[in-house]
C-alpha atoms as a PDB file:
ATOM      1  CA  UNK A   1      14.060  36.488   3.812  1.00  0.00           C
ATOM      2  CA  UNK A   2      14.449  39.027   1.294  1.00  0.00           C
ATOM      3  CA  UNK A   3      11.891  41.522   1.348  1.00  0.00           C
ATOM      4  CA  UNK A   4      10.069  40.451   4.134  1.00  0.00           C
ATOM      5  CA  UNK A   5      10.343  40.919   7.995  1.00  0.00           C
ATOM      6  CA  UNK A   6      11.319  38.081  10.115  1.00  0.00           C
ATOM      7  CA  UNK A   7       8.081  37.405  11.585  1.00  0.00           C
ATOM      8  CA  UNK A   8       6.570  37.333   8.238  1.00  0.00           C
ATOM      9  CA  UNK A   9       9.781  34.663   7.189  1.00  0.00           C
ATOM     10  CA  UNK A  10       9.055  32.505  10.223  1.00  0.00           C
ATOM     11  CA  UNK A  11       5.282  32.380   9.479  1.00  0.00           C
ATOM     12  CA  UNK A  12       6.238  31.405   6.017  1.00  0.00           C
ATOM     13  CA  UNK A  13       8.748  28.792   6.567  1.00  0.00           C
ATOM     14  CA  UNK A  14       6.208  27.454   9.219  1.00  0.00           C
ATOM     15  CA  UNK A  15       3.357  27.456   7.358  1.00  0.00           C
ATOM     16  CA  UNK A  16       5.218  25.315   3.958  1.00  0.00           C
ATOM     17  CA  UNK A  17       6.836  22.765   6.464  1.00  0.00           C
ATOM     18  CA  UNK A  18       2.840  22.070   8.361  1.00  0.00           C
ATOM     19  CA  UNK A  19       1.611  21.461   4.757  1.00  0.00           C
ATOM     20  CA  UNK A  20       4.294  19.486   3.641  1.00  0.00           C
ATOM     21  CA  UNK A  21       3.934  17.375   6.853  1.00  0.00           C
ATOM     22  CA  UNK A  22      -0.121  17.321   6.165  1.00  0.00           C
ATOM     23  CA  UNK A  23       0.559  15.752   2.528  1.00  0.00           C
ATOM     24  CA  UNK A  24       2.902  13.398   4.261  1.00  0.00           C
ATOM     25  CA  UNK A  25       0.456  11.951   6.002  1.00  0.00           C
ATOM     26  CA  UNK A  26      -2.367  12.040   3.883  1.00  0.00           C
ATOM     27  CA  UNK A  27      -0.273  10.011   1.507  1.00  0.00           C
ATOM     28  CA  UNK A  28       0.503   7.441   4.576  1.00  0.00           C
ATOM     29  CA  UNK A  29      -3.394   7.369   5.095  1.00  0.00           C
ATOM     30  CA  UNK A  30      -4.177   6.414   1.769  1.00  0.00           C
ATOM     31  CA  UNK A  31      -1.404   4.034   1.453  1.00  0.00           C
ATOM     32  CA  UNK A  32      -2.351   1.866   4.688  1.00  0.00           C
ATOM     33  CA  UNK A  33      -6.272   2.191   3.502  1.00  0.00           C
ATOM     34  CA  UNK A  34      -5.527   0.954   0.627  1.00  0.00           C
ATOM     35  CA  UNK A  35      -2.929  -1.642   1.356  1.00  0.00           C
ATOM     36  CA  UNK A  36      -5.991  -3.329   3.394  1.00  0.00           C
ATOM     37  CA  UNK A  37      -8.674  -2.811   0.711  1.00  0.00           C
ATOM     38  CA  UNK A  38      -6.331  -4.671  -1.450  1.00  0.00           C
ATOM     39  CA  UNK A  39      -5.653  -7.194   1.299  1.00  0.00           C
ATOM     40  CA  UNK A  40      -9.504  -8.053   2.212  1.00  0.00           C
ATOM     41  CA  UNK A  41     -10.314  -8.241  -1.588  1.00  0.00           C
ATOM     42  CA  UNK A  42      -7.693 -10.845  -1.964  1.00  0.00           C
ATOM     43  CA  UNK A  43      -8.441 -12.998   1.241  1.00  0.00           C
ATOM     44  CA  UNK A  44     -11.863 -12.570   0.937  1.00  0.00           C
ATOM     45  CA  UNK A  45     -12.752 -11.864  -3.184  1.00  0.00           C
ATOM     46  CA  UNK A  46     -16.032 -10.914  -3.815  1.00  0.00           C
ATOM     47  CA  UNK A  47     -18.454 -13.464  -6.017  1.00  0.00           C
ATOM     48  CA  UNK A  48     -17.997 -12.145  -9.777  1.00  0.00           C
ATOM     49  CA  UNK A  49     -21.001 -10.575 -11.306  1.00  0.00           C
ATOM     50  CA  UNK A  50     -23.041 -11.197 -13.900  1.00  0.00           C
ATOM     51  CA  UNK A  51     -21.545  -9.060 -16.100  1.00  0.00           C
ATOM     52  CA  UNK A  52     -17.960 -10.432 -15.058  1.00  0.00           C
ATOM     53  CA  UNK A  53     -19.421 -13.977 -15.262  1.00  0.00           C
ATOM     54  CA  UNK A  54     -20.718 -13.351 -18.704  1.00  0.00           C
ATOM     55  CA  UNK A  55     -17.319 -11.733 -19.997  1.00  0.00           C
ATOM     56  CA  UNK A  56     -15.030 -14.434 -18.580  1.00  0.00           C
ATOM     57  CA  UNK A  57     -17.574 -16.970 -20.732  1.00  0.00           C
ATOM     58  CA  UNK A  58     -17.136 -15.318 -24.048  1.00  0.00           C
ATOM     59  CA  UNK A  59     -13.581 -14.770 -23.462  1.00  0.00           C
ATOM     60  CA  UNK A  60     -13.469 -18.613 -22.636  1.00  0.00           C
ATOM     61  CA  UNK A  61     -15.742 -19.390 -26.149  1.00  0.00           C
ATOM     62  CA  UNK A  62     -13.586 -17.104 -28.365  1.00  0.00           C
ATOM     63  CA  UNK A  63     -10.433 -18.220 -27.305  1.00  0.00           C
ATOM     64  CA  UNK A  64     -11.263 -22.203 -26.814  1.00  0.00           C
ATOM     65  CA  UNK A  65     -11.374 -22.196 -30.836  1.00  0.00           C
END
């Protein structure tokens, strides 16, 4: 409070605890959205692509020796 009235403190003090709060929960957001993005892809996986398809084939001929 040094240097500063105590309006200008309270403002302050307000103002770091409302964005701590906001990173809080935009942390939380991403954390559930993700947790079911990860969730659907592994109850319900996608078909592999081409490109997939093709690597896990060469991977299969190069280590099958």
């Amino acid at each position: 409070m040094f240097g500063m009235t105590t309006t200008q403190f309270v403002v302050q003090t307000a103002v770091r605890h409302a964005r701590r709060v906001l990173r809080e929960k935009a942390i939380l957001r991403t954390n559930e959205r993700d947790r079911e993005l990860l969730i659907n892809a592994l109850v319900n996986p996608p078909e592999p692509s081409d490109v997939l398809q093709k690597a896990w084939e060469d991977y299969e001929d190069a280590t099958s020796k």
